[in-house]
PDB file of N, CA and C in Angstrom:
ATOM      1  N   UNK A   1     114.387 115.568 108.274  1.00  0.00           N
ATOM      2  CA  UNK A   1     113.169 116.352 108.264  1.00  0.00           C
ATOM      3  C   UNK A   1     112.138 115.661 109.160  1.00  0.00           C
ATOM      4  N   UNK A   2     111.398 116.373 110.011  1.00  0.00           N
ATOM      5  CA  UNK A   2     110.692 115.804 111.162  1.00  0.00           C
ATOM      6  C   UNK A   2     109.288 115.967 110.680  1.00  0.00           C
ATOM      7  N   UNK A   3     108.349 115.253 111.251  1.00  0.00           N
ATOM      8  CA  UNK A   3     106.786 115.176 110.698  1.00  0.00           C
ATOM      9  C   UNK A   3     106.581 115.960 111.900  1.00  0.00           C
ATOM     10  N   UNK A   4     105.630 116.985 110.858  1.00  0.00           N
ATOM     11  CA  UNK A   4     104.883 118.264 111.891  1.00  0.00           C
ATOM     12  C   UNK A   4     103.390 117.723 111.944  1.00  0.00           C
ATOM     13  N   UNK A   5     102.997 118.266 113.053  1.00  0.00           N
ATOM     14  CA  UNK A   5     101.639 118.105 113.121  1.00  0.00           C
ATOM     15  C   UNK A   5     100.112 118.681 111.917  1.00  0.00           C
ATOM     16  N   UNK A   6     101.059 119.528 111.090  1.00  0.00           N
ATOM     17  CA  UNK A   6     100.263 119.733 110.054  1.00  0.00           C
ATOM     18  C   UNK A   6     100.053 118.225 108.972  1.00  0.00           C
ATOM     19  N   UNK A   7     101.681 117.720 108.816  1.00  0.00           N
ATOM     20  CA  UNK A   7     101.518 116.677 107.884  1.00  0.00           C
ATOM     21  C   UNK A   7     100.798 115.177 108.261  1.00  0.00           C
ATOM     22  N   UNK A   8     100.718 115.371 110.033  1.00  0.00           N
ATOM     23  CA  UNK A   8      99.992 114.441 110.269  1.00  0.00           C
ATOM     24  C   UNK A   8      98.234 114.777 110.475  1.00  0.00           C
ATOM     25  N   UNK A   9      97.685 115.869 110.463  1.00  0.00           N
ATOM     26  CA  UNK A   9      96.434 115.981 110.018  1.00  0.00           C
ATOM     27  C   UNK A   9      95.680 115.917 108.544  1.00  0.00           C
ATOM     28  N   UNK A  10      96.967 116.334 107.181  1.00  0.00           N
ATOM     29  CA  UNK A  10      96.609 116.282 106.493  1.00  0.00           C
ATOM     30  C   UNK A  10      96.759 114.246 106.561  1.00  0.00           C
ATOM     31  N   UNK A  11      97.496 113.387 107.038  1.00  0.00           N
ATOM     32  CA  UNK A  11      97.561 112.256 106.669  1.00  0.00           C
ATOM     33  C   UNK A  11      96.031 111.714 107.483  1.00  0.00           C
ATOM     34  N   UNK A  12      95.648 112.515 108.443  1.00  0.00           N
ATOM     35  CA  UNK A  12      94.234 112.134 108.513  1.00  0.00           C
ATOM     36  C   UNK A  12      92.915 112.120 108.027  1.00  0.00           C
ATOM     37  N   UNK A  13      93.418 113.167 107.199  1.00  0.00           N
ATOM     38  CA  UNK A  13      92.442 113.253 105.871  1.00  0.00           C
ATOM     39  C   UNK A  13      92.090 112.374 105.051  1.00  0.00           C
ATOM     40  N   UNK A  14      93.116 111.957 104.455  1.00  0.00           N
ATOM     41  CA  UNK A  14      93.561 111.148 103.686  1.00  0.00           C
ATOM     42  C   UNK A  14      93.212 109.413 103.927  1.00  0.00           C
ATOM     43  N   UNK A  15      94.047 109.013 105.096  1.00  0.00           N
ATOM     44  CA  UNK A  15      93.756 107.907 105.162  1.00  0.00           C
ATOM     45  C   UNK A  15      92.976 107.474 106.531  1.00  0.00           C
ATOM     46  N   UNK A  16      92.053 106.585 106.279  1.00  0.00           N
ATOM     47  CA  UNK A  16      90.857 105.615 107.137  1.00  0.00           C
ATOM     48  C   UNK A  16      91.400 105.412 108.646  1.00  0.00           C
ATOM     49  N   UNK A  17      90.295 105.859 109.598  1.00  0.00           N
ATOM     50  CA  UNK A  17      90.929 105.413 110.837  1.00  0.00           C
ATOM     51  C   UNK A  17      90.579 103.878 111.461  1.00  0.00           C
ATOM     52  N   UNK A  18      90.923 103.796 112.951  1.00  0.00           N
ATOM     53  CA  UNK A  18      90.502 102.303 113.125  1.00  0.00           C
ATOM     54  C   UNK A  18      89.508 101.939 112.873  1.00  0.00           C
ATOM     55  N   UNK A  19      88.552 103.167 113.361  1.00  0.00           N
ATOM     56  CA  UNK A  19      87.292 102.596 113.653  1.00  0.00           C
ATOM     57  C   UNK A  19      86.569 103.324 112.072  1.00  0.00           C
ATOM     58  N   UNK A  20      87.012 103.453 111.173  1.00  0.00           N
ATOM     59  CA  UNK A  20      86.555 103.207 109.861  1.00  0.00           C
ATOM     60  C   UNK A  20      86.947 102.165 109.122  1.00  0.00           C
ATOM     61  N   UNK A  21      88.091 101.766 109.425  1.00  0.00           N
ATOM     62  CA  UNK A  21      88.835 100.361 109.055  1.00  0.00           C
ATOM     63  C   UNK A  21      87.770  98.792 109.193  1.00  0.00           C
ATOM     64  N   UNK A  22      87.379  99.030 110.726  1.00  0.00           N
ATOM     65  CA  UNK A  22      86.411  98.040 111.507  1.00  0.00           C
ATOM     66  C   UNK A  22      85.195  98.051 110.453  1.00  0.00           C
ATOM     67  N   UNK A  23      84.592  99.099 110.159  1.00  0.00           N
ATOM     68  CA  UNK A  23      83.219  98.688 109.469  1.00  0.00           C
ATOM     69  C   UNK A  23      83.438  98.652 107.702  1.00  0.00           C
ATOM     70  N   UNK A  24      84.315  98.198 107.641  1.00  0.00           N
ATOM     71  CA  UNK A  24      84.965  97.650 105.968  1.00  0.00           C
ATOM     72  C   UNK A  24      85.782  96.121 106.644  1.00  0.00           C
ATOM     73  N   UNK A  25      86.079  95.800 107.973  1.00  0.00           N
ATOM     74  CA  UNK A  25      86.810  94.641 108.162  1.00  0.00           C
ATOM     75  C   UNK A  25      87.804  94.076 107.079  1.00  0.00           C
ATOM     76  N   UNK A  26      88.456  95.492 106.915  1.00  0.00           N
ATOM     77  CA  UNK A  26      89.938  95.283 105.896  1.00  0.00           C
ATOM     78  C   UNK A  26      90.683  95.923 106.830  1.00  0.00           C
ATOM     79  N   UNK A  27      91.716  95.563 105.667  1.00  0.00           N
ATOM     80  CA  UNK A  27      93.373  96.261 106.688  1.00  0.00           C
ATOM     81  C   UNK A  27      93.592  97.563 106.299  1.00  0.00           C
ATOM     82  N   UNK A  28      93.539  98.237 105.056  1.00  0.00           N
ATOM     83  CA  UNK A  28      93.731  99.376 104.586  1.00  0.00           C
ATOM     84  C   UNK A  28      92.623  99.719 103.812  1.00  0.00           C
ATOM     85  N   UNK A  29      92.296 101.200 104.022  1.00  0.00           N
ATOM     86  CA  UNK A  29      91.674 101.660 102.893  1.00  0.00           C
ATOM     87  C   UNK A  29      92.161 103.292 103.323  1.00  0.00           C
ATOM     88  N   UNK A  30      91.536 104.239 101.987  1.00  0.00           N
ATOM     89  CA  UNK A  30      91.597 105.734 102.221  1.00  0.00           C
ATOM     90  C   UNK A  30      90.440 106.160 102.539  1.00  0.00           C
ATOM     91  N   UNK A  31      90.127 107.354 102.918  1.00  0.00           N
ATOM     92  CA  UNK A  31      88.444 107.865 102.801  1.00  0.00           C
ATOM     93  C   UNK A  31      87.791 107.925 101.654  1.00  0.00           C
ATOM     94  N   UNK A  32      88.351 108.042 100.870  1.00  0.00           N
ATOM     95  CA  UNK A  32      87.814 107.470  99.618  1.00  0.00           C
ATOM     96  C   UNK A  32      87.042 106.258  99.061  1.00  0.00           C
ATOM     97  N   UNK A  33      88.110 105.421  99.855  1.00  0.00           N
ATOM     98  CA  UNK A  33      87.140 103.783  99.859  1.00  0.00           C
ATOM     99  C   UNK A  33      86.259 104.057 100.454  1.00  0.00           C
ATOM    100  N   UNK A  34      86.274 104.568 101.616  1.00  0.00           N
ATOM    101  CA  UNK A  34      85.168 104.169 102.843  1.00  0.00           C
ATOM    102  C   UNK A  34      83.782 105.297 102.555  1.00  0.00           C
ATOM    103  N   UNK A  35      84.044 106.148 101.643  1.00  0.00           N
ATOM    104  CA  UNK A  35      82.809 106.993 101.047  1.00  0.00           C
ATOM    105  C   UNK A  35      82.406 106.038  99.772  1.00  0.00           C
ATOM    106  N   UNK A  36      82.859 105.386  98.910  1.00  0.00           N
ATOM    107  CA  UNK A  36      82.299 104.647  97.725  1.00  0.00           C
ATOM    108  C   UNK A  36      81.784 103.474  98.507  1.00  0.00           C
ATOM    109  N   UNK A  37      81.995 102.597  99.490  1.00  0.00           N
ATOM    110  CA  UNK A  37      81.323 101.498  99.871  1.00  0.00           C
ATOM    111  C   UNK A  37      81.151 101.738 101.755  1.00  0.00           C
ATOM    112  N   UNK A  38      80.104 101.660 101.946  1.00  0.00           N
ATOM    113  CA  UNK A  38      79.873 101.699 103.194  1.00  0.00           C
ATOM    114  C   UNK A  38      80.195  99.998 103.993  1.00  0.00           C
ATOM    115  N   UNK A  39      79.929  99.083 103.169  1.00  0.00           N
ATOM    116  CA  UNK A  39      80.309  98.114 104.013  1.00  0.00           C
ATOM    117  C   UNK A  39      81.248  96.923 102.973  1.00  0.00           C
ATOM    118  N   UNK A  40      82.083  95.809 103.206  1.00  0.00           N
ATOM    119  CA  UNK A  40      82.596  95.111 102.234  1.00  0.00           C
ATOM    120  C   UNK A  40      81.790  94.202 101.414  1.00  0.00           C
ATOM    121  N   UNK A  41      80.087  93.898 101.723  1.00  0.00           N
ATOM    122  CA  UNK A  41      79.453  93.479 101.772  1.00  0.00           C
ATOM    123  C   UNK A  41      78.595  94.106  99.937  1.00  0.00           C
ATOM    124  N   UNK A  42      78.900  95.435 100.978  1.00  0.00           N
ATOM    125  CA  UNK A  42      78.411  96.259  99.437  1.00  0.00           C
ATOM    126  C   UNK A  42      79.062  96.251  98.076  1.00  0.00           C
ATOM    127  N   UNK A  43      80.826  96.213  98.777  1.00  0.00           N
ATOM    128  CA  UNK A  43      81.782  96.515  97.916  1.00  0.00           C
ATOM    129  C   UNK A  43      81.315  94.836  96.850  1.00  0.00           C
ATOM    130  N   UNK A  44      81.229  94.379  97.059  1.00  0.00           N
ATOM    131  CA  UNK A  44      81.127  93.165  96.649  1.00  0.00           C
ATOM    132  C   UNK A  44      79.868  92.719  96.073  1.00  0.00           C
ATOM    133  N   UNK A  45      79.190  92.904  96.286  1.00  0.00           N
ATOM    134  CA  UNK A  45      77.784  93.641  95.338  1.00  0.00           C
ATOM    135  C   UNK A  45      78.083  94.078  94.141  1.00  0.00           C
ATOM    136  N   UNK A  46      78.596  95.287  94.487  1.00  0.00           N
ATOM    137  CA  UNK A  46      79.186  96.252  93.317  1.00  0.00           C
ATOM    138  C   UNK A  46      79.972  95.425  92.639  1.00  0.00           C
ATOM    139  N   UNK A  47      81.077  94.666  92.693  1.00  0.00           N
ATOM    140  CA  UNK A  47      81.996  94.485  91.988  1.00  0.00           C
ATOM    141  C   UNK A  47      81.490  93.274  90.787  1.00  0.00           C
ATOM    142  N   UNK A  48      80.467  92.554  91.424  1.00  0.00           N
ATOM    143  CA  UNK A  48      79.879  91.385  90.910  1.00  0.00           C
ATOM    144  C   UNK A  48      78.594  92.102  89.925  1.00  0.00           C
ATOM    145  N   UNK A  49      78.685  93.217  90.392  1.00  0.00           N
ATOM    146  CA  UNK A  49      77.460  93.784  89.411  1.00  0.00           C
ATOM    147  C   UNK A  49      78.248  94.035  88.078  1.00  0.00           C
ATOM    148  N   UNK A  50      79.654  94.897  88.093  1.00  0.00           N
ATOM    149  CA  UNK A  50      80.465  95.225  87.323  1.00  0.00           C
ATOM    150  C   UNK A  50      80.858  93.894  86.177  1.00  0.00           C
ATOM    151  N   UNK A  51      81.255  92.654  86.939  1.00  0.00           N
ATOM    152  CA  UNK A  51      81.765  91.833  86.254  1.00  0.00           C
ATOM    153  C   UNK A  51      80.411  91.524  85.560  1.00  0.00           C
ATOM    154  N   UNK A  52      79.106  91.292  85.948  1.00  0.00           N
ATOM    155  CA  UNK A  52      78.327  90.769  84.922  1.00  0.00           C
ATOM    156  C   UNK A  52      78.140  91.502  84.307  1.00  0.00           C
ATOM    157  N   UNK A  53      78.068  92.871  84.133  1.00  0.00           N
ATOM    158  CA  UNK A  53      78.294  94.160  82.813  1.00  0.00           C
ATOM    159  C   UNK A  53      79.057  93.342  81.935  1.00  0.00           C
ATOM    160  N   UNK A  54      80.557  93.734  82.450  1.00  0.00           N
ATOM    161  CA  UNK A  54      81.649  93.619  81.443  1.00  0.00           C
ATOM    162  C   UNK A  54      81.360  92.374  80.364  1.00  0.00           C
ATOM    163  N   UNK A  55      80.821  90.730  81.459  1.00  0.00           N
ATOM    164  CA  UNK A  55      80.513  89.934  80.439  1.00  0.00           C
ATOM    165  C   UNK A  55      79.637  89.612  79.509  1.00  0.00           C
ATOM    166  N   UNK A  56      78.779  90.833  80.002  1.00  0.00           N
ATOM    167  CA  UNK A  56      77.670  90.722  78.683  1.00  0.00           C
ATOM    168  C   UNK A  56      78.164  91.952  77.948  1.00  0.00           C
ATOM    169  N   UNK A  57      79.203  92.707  77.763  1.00  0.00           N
ATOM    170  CA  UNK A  57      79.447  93.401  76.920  1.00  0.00           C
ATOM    171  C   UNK A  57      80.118  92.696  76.156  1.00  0.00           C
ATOM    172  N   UNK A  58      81.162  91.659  76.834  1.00  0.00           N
ATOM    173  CA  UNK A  58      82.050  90.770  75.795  1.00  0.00           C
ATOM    174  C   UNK A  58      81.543  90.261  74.996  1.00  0.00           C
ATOM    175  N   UNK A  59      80.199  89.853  75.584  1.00  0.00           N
ATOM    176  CA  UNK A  59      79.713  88.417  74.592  1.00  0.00           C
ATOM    177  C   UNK A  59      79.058  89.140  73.342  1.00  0.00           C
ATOM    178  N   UNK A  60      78.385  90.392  73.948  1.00  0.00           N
ATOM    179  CA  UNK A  60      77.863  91.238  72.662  1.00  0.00           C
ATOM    180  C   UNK A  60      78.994  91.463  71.535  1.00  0.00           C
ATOM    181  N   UNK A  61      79.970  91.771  71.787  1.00  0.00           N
ATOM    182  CA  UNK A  61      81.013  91.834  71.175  1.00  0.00           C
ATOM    183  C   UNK A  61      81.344  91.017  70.185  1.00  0.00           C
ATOM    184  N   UNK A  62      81.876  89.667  71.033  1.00  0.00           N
ATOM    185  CA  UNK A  62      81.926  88.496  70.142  1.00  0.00           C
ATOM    186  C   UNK A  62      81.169  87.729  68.958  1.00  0.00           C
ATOM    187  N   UNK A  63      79.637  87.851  69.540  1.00  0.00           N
ATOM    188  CA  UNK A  63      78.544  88.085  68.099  1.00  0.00           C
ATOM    189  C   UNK A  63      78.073  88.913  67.230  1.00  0.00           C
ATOM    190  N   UNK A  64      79.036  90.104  67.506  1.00  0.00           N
ATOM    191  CA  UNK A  64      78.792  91.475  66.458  1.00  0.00           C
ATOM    192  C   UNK A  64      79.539  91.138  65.185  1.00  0.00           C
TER     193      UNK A  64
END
């Protein structure tokens, strides 16, 4: 079965091109990534925001 040019537009949909790749300076992502974080900079922001959530939910936890 041969890849038609339909299945390669929908794979452009889908996944990140070079030059969306370049302004995340990762190897892979989908458009998906690249709409939730505009830069890795951010992503990482975010993620450190997340972890100090989670650990003050733990700790609430632990003294309940």
């Amino acid at each position: 079965m041969a890849i038609t040019n339909k299945d390669i537009q929908k794979l452009k949909e889908v996944f990140a091109t070079k030059e969306d790749l370049e302004k995340l300076k990762t190897v892979f992502a989908t458009k998906e990534d690249l709409k939730q974080f505009e830069t890795r900079e951010e992503a990482a922001k975010r993620h450190g925001e997340v972890m100090q959530s989670l650990d003050t939910l733990m700790k609430e936890k632990e003294t309940a």
